[in-house]
C-alpha atoms as a PDB file:
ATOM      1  CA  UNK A   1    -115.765-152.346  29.679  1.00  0.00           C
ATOM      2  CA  UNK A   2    -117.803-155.079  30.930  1.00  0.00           C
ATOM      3  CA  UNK A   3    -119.192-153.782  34.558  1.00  0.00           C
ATOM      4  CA  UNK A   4    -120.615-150.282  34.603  1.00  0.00           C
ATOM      5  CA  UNK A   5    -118.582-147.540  36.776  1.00  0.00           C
ATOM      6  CA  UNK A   6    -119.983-147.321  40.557  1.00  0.00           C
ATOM      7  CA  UNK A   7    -121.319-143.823  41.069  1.00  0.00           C
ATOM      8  CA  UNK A   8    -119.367-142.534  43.498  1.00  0.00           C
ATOM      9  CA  UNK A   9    -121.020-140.997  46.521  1.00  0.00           C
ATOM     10  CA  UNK A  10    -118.947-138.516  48.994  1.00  0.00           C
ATOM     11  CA  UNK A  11    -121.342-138.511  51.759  1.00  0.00           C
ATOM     12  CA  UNK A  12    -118.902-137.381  54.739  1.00  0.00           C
ATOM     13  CA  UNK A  13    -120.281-140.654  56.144  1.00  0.00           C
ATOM     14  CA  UNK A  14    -118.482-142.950  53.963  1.00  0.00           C
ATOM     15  CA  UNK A  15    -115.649-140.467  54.246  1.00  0.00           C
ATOM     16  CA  UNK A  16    -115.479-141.340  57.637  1.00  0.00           C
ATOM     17  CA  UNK A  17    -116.051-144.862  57.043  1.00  0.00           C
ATOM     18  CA  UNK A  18    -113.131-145.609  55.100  1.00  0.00           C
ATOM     19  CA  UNK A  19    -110.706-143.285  57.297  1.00  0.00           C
ATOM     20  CA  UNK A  20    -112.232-146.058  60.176  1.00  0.00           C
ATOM     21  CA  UNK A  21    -111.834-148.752  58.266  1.00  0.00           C
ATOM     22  CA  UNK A  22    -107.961-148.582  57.971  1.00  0.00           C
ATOM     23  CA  UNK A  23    -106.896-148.848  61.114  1.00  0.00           C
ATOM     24  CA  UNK A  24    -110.180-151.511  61.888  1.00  0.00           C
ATOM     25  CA  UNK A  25    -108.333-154.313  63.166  1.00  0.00           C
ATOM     26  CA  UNK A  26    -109.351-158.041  64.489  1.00  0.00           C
ATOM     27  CA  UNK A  27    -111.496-158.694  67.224  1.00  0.00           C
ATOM     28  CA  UNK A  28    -109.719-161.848  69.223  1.00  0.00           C
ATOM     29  CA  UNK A  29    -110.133-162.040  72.125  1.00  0.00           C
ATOM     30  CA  UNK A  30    -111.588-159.528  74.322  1.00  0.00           C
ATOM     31  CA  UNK A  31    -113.445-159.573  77.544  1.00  0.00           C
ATOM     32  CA  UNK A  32    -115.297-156.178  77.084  1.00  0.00           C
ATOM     33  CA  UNK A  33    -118.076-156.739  79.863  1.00  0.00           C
ATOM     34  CA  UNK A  34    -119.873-153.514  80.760  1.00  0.00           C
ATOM     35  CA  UNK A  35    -118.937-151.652  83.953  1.00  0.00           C
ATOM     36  CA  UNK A  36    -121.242-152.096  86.477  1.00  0.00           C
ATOM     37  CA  UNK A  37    -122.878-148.447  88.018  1.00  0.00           C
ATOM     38  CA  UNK A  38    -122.705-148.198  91.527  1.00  0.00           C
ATOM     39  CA  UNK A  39    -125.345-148.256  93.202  1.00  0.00           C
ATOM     40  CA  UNK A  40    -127.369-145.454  94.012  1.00  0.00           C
ATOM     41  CA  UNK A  41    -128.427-145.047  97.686  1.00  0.00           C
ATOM     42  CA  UNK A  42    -132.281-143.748  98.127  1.00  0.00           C
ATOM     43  CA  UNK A  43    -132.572-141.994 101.963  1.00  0.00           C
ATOM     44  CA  UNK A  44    -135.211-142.861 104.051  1.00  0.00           C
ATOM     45  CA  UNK A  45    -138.752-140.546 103.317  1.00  0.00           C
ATOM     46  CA  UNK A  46    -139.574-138.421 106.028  1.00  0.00           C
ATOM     47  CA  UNK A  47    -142.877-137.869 106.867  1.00  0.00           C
ATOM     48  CA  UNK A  48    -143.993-134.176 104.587  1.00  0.00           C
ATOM     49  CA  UNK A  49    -144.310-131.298 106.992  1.00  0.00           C
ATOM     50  CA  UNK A  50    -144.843-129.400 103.795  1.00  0.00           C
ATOM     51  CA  UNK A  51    -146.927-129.930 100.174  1.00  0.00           C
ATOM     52  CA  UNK A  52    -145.099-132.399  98.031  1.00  0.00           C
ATOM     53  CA  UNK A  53    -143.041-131.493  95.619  1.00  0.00           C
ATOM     54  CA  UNK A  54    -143.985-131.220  92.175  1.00  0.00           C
ATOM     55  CA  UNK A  55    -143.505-134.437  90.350  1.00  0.00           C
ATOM     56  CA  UNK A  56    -140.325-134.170  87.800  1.00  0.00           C
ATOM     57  CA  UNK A  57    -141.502-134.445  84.276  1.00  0.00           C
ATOM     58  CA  UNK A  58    -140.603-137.300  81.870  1.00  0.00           C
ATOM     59  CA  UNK A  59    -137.655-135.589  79.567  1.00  0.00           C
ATOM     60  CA  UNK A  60    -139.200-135.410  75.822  1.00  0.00           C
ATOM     61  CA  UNK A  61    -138.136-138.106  73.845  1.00  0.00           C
ATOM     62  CA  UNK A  62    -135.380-136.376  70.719  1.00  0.00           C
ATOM     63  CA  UNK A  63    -137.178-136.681  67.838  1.00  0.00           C
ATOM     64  CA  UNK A  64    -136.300-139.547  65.362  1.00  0.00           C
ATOM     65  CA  UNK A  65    -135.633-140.110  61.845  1.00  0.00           C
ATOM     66  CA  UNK A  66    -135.668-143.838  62.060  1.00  0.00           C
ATOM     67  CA  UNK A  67    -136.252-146.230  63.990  1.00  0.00           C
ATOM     68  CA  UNK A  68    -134.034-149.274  63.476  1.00  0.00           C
ATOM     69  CA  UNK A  69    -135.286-152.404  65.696  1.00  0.00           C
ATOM     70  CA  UNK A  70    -136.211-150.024  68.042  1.00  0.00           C
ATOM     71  CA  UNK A  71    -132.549-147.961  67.803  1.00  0.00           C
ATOM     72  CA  UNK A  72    -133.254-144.385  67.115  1.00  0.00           C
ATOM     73  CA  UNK A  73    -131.348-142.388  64.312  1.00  0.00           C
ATOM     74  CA  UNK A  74    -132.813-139.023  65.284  1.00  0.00           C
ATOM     75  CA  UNK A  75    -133.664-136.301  63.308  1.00  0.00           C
ATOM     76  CA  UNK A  76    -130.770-134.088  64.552  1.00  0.00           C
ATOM     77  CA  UNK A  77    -128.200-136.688  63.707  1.00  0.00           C
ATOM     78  CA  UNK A  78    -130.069-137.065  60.035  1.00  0.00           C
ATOM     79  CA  UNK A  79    -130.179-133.614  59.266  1.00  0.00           C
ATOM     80  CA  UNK A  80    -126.616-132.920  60.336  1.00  0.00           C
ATOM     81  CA  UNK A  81    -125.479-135.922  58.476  1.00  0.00           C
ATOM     82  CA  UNK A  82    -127.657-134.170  55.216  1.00  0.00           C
ATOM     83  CA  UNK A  83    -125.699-131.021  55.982  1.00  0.00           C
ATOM     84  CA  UNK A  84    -122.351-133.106  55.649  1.00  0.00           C
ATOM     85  CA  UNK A  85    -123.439-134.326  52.615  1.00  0.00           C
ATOM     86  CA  UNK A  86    -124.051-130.958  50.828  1.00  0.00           C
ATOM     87  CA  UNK A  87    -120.518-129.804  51.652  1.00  0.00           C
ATOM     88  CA  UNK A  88    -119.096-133.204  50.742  1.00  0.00           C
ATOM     89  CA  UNK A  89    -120.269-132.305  47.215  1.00  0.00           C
ATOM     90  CA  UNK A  90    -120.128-128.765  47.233  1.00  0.00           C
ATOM     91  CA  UNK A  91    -123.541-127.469  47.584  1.00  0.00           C
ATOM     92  CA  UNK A  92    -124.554-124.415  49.316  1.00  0.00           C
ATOM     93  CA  UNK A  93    -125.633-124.834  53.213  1.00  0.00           C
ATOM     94  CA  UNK A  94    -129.281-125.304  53.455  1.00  0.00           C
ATOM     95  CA  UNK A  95    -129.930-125.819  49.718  1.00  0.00           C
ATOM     96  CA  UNK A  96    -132.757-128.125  49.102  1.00  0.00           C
ATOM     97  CA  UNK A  97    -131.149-131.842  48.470  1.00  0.00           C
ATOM     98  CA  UNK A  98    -133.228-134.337  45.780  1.00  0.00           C
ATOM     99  CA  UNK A  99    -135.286-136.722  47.282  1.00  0.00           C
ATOM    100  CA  UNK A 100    -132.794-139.600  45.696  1.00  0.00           C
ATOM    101  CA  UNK A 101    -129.961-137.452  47.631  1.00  0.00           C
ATOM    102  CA  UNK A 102    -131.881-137.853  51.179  1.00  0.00           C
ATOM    103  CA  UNK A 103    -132.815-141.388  50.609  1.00  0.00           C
ATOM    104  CA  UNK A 104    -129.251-141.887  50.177  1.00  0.00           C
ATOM    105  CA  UNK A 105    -128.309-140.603  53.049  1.00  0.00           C
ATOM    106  CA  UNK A 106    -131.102-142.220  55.289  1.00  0.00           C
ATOM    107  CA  UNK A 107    -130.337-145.477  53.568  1.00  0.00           C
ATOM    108  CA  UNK A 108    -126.588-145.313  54.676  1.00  0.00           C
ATOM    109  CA  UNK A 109    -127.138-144.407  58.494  1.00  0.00           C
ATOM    110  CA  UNK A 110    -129.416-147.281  58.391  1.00  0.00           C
ATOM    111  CA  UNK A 111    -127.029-149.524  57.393  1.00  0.00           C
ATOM    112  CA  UNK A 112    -124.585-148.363  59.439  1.00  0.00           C
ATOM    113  CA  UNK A 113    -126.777-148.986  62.301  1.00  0.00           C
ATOM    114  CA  UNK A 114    -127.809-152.481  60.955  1.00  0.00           C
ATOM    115  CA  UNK A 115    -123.996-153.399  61.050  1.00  0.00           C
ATOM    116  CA  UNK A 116    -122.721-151.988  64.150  1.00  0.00           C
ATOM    117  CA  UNK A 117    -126.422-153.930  66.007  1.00  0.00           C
ATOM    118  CA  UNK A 118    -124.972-156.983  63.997  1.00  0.00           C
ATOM    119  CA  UNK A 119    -121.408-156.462  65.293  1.00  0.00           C
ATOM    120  CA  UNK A 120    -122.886-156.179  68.683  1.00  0.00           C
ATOM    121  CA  UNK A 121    -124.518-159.649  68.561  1.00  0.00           C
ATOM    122  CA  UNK A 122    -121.499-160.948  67.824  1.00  0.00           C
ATOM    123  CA  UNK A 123    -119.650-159.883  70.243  1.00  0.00           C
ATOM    124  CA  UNK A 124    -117.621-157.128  69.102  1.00  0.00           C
ATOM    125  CA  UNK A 125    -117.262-153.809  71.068  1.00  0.00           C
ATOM    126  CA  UNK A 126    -115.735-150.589  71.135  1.00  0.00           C
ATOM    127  CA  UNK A 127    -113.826-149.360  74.223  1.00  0.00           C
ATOM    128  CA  UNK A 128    -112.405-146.741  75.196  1.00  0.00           C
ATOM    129  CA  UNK A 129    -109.278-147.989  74.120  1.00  0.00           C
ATOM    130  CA  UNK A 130    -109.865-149.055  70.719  1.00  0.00           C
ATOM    131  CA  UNK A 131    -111.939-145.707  70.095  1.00  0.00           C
ATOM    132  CA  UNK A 132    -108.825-143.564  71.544  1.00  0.00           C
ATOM    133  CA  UNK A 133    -106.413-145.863  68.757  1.00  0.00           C
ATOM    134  CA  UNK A 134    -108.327-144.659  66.216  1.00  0.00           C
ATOM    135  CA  UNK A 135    -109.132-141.549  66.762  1.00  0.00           C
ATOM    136  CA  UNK A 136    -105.286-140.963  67.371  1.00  0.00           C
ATOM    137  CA  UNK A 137    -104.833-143.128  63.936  1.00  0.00           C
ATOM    138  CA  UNK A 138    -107.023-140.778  62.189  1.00  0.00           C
ATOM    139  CA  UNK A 139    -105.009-137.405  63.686  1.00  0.00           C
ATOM    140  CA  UNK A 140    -102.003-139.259  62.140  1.00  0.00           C
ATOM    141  CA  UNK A 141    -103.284-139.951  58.796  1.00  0.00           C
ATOM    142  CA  UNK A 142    -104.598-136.409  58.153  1.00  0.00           C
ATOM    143  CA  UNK A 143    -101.701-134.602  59.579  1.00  0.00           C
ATOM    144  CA  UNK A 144    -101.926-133.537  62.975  1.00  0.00           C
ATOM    145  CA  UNK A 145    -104.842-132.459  65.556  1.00  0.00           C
ATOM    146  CA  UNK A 146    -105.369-129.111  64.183  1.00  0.00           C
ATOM    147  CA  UNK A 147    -106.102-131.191  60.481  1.00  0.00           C
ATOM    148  CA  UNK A 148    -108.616-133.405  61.904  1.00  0.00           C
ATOM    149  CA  UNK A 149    -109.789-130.338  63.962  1.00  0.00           C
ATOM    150  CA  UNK A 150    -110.545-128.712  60.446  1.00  0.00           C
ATOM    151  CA  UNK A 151    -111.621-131.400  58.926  1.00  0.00           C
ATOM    152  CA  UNK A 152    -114.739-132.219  61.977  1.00  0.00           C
ATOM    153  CA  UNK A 153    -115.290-127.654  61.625  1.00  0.00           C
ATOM    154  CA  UNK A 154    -115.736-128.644  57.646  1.00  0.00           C
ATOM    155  CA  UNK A 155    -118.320-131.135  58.100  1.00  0.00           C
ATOM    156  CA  UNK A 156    -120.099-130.053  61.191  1.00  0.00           C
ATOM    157  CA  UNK A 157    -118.715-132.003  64.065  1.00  0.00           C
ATOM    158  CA  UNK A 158    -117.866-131.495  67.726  1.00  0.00           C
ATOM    159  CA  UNK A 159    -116.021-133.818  69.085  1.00  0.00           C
ATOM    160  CA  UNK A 160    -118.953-135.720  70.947  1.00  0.00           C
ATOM    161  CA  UNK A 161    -120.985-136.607  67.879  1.00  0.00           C
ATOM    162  CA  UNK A 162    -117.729-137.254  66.147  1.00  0.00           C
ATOM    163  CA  UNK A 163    -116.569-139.853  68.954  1.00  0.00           C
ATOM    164  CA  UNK A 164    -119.907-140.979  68.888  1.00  0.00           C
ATOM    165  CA  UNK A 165    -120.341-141.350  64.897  1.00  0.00           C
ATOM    166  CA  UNK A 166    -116.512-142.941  64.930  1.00  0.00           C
ATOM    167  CA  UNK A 167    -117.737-145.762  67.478  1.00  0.00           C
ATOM    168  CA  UNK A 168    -120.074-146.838  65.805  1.00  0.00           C
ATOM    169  CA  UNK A 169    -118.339-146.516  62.263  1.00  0.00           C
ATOM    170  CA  UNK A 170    -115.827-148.944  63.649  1.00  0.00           C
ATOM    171  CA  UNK A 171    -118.240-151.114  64.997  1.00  0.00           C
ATOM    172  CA  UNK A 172    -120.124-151.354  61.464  1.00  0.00           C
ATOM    173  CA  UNK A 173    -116.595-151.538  59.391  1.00  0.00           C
ATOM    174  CA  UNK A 174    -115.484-154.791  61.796  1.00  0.00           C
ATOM    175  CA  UNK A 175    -119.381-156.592  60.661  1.00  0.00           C
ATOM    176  CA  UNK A 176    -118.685-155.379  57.049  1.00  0.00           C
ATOM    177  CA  UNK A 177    -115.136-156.951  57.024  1.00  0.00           C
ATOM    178  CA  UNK A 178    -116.255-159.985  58.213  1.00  0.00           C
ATOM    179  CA  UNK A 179    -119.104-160.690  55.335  1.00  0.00           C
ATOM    180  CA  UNK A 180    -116.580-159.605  52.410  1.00  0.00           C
ATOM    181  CA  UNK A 181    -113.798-161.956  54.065  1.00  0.00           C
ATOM    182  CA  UNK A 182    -116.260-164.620  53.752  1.00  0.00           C
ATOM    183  CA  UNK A 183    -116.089-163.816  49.662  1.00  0.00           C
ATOM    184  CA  UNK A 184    -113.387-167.022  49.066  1.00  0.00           C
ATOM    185  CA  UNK A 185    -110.031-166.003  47.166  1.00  0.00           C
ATOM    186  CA  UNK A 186    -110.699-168.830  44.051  1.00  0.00           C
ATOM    187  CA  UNK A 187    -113.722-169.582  42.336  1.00  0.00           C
ATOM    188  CA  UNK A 188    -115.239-171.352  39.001  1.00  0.00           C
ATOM    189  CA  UNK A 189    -113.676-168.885  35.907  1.00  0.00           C
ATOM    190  CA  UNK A 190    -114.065-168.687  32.374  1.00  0.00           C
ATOM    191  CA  UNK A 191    -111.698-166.534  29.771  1.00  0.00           C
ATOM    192  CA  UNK A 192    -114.276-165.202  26.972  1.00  0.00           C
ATOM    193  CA  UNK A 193    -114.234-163.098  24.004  1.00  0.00           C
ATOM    194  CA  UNK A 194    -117.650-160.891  22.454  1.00  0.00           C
ATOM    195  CA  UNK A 195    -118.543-159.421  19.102  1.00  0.00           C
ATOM    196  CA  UNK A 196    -120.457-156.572  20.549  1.00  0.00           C
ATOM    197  CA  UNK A 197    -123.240-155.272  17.667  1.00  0.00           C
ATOM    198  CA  UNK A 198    -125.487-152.378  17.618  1.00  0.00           C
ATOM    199  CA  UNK A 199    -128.410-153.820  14.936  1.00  0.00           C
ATOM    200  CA  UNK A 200    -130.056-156.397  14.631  1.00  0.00           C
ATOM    201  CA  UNK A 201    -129.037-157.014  10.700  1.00  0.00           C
ATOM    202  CA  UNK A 202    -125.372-156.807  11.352  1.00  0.00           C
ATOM    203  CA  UNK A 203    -125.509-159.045  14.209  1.00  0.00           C
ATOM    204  CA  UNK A 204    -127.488-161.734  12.150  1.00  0.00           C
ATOM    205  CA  UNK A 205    -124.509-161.220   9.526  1.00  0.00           C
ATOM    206  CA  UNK A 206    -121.782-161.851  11.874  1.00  0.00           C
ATOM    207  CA  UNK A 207    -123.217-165.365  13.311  1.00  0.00           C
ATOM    208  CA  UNK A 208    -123.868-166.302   9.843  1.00  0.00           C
ATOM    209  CA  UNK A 209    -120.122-165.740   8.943  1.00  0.00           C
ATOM    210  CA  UNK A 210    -119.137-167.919  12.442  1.00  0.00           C
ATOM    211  CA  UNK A 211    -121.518-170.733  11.380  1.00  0.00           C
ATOM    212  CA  UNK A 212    -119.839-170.433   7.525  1.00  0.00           C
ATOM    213  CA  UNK A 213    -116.489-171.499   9.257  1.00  0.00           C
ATOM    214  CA  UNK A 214    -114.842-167.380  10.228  1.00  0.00           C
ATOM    215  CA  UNK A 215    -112.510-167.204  12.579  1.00  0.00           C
ATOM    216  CA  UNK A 216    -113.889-166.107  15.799  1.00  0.00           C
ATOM    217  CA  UNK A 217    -110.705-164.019  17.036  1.00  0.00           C
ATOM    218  CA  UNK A 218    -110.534-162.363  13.750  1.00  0.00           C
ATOM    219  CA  UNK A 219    -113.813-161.356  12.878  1.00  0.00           C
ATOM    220  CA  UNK A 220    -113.465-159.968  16.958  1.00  0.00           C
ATOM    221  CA  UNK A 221    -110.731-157.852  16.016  1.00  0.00           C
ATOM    222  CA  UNK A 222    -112.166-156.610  12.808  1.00  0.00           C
ATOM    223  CA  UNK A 223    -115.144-154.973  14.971  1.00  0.00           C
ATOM    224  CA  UNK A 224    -112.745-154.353  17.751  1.00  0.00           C
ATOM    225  CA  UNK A 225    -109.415-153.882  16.954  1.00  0.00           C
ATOM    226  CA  UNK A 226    -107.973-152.181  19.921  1.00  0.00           C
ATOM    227  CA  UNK A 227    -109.660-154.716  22.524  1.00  0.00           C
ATOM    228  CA  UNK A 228    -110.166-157.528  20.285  1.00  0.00           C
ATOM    229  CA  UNK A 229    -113.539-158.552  21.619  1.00  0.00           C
ATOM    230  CA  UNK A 230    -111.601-160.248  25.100  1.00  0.00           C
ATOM    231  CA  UNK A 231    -113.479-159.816  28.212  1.00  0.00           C
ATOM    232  CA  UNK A 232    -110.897-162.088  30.063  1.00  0.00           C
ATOM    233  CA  UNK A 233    -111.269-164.418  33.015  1.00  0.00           C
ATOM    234  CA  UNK A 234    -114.370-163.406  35.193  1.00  0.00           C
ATOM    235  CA  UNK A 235    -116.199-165.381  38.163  1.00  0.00           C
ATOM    236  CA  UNK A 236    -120.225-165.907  38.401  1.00  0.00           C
ATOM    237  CA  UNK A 237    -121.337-162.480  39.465  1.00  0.00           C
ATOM    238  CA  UNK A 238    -119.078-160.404  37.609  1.00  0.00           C
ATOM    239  CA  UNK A 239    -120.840-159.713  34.336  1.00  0.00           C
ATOM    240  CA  UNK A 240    -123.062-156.552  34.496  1.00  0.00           C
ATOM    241  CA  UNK A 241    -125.743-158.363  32.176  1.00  0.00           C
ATOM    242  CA  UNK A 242    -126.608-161.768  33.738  1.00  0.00           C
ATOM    243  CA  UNK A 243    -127.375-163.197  30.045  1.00  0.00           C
ATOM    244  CA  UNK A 244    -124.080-163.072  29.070  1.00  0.00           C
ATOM    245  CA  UNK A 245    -122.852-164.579  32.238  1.00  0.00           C
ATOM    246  CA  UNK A 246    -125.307-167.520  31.556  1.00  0.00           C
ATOM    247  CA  UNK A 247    -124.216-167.944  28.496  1.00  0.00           C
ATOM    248  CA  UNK A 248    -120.741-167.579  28.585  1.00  0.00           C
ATOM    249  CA  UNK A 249    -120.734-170.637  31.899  1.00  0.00           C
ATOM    250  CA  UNK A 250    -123.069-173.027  29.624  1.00  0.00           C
ATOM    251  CA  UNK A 251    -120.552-172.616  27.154  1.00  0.00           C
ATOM    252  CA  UNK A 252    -117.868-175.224  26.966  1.00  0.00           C
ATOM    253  CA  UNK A 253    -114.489-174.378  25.422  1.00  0.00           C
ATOM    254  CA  UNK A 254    -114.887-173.261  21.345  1.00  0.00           C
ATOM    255  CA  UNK A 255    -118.157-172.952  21.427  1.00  0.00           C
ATOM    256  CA  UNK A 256    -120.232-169.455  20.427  1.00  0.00           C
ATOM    257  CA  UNK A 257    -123.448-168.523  21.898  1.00  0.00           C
ATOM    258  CA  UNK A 258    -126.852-167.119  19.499  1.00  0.00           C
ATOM    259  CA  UNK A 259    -127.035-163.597  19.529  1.00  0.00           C
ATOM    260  CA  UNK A 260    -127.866-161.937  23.125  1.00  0.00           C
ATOM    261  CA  UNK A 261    -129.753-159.164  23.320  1.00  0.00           C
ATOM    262  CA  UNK A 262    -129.131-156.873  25.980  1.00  0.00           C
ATOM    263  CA  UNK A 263    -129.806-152.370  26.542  1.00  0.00           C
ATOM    264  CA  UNK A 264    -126.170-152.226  25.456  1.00  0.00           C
ATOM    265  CA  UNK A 265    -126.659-153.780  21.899  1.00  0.00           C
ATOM    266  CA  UNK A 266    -126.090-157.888  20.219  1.00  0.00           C
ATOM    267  CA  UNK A 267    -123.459-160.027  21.314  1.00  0.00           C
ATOM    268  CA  UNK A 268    -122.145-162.971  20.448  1.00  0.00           C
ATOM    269  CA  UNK A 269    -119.820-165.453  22.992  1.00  0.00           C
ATOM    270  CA  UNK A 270    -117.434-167.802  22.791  1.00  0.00           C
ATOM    271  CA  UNK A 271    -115.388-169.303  25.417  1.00  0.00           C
ATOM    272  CA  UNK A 272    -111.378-169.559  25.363  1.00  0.00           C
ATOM    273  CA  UNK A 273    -110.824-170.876  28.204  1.00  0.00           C
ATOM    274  CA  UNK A 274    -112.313-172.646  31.558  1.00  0.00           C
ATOM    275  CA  UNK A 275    -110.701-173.072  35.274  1.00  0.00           C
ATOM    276  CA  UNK A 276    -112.931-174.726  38.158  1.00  0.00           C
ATOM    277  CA  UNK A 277    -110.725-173.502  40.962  1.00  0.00           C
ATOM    278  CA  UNK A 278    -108.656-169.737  39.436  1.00  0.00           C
ATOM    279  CA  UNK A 279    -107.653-167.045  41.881  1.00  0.00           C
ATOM    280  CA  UNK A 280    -109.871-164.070  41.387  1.00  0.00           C
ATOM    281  CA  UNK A 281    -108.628-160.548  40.007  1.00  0.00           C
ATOM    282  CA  UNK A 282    -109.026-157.680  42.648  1.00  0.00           C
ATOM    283  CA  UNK A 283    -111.271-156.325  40.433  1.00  0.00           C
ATOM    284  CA  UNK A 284    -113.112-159.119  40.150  1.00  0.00           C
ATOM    285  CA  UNK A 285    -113.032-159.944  44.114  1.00  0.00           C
ATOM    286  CA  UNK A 286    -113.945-156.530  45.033  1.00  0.00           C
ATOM    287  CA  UNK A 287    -117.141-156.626  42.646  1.00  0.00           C
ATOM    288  CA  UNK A 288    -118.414-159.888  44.633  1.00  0.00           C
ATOM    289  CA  UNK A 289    -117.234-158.411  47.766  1.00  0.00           C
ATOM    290  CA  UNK A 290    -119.809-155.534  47.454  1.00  0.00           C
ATOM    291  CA  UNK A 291    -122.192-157.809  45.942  1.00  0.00           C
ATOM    292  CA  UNK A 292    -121.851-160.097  49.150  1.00  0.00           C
ATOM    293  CA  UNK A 293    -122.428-156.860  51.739  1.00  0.00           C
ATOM    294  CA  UNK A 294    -125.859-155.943  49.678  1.00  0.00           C
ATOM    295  CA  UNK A 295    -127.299-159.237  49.934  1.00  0.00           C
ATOM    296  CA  UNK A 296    -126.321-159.433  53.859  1.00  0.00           C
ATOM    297  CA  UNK A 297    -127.802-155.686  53.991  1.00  0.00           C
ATOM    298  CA  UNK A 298    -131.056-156.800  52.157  1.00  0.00           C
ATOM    299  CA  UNK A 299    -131.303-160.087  54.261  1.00  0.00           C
ATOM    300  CA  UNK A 300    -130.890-158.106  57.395  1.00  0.00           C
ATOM    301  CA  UNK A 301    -133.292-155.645  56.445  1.00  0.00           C
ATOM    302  CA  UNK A 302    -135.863-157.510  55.344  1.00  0.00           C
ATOM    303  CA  UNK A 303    -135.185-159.503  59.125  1.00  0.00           C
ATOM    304  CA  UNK A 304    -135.314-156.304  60.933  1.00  0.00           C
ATOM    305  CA  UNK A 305    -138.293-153.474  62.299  1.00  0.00           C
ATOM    306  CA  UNK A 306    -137.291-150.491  60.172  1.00  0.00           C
ATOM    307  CA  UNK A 307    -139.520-147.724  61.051  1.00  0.00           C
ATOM    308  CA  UNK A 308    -139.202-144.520  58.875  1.00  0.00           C
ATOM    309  CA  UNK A 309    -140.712-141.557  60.573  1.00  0.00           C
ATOM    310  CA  UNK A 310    -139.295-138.740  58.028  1.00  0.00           C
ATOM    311  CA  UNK A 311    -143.120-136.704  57.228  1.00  0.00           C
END
C-alpha cells in the first residue's frame, strides 16, 4: 500500500453529511431573496396616568462554544453534537470523551459553519423547498418516516435542530462540492516500481546489485513477489511520503533513485513509465479531492475570527 488508510470517524455529523450530500444538487439559477417582514405598527404613547412599566429585560445571550466570524455554535448544539458522537461509536451516554475526541468534534462544526458562511457568499441558499426535497429524500433512502424518526430518537434530534442541522449541512456539502469539482479529471502521471528495505545494509546491497547491471523488475519481485515492487500510475499529491513523490517526478523513464529513507523503511525508485496529461484513478482523484477541501479549510481558517470559548 502506498497511502495510509483514513481513520474513519462516525461522528453522526458526517453521518448526516453524506445522507445530505446525495441528493445535494446544482445551484443555477435561483432568485432566493429574503422575504421582507411586515411592518410592525407602534400606537401612539399616551400620556402615563400610572408608574411606567417595568422595562423588559435583554433575553440572555445562549451560551457559545465558538464563535465563528461572529456566528455562534453554542454550547447546547456542541454538547448534543458530543452526545451524537458517543452513540455513533458506541460509548455509554455521558461517558467522558478524549480531548482528541472533542477537538474532533469542535473542529467539524467549525467547518461546517466555515462552508455553509462560504456558500452563503456565494450565493447559494436553502429554501424551504430545497430543505423539504431533502428531507423527503432522506425519509426515502432510510425507509420510511418512522426510520428516519428512529434514526433522529438514536442520535438525539427533534425535528427543529434536525431541520436546522440539515440546512446548513446542505449548504456546507454544495461549498464542498464546488472546491473538489475544481480538482481537474487529468493530470501529470508517472507508472513506478520500489524495492522497499527494512536496513540500512540490505538496502546498500540492493543498489549495488542495480548499479552492477540487475534487473530492476526482477530483483523487485525477488523482495516482493506477490506485488512485484509496482506502485502504478499516481499524480503529484498522491504519495503518502513526499520524498518518494520527488523522486519518482525527477526521474525520467529507466532511471533508479539513491536509497530514500523514510519511517516506513529504504526504498529505491525507478520509473516505467511517464504521461503529461493521464486521466486520474478514483482513488487517486478522491485522495486530491480531500487534499483540495483541507487546504480551502486551512486558507479559510486562517482568513477567518475563530473564537473558541470551550473553558
Amino acid at each position: 500500500m502506498i497511502r495510509c488508510q483514513f481513520k474513519r470517524r462516525v461522528a453522526a455529523g458526517f453521518l448526516l453529511f453524506v445522507l445530505a450530500a446525495t441528493w445535494l444538487m446544482g445551484c443555477g439559477d435561483r432568485s432566493n431573496s429574503p422575504t421582507l417582514a411586515a411592518p410592525t405598527v407602534t400606537p401612539p404613547i399616551q400620556a402615563a396616568t400610572t408608574a411606567p412599566p417595568e422595562p423588559s429585560s435583554t433575553p440572555t445571550p445562549e451560551p457559545a462554544a465558538a464563535l465563528v466570524n461572529g456566528e455562534a455554535i453554542s454550547l447546547a448544539a456542541y454538547q448534543a453534537e458530543l452526545e451524537r458522537y458517543r452513540a455513533a461509536i458506541g460509548a455509554q451516554s455521558g461517558t467522558e470523551l478524549a480531548t482528541e475526541d472533542q477537538q474532533t468534534v469542535l473542529d467539524d462544526m467549525i467547518n461546517r459553519t466555515l462552508l455553509a458562511q462560504a456558500a452563503a457568499e456565494a450565493g447559494f441558499r436553502v429554501d424551504e423547498s430545497l430543505l423539504q426535497a431533502r428531507y423527503d429524500a432522506l425519509v426515502a433512502q432510510l425507509g420510511g418516516s418512522q426510520a428516519l424518526a428512529d434514526w433522529m430518537s438514536a442520535y438525539g434530534y427533534d425535528e427543529a435542530t434536525f431541520r436546522r442541522d440539515l440546512a446548513q449541512t446542505i449548504a456546507a456539502a454544495w461549498m464542498r462540492d464546488r472546491i473538489i469539482d475544481s480538482v481537474p479529471e487529468m493530470a501529470e502521471q508517472v507508472h513506478a516500481r520500489q524495492i522497499l528495505l527494512y536496513n540500512s545494509a540490505q538496502a546498500e546491497q540492493a543498489l549495488a546489485e542495480l548499479g552492477a547491471g540487475r534487473d530492476f523488475a526482477e530483483l523487485a519481485a525477488a523482495y516482493d513477489p506477490l506485488g512485484r515492487g509496482d506502485l502504478g500510475w499516481f499524480p503529484r499529491g498522491y504519495l503518502l511520503h513526499p520524498a518518494l513523490e520527488e523522486a519518482a517526478f525527477s526521474l525520467q523513464v529507466g532511471e533508479i533513485s539513491a536509497l530514500i529513507e523514510t519511517p516506513v523503511g529504504f526504498h529505491i525508485i525507478q520509473v516505467v513509465e511517464r504521461d503529461p496529461q493521464r486521466r486520474l484513478a478514483p482513488d487517486a482523484r478522491l485522495t486530491l479531492q480531500m487534499q483540495a477541501l483541507q487546504d480551502w479549510l486551512a486558507e479559510r481558517r486562517s482568513q477567518s475570527e475563530i473564537r473558541i470559548l470551550l473553558p
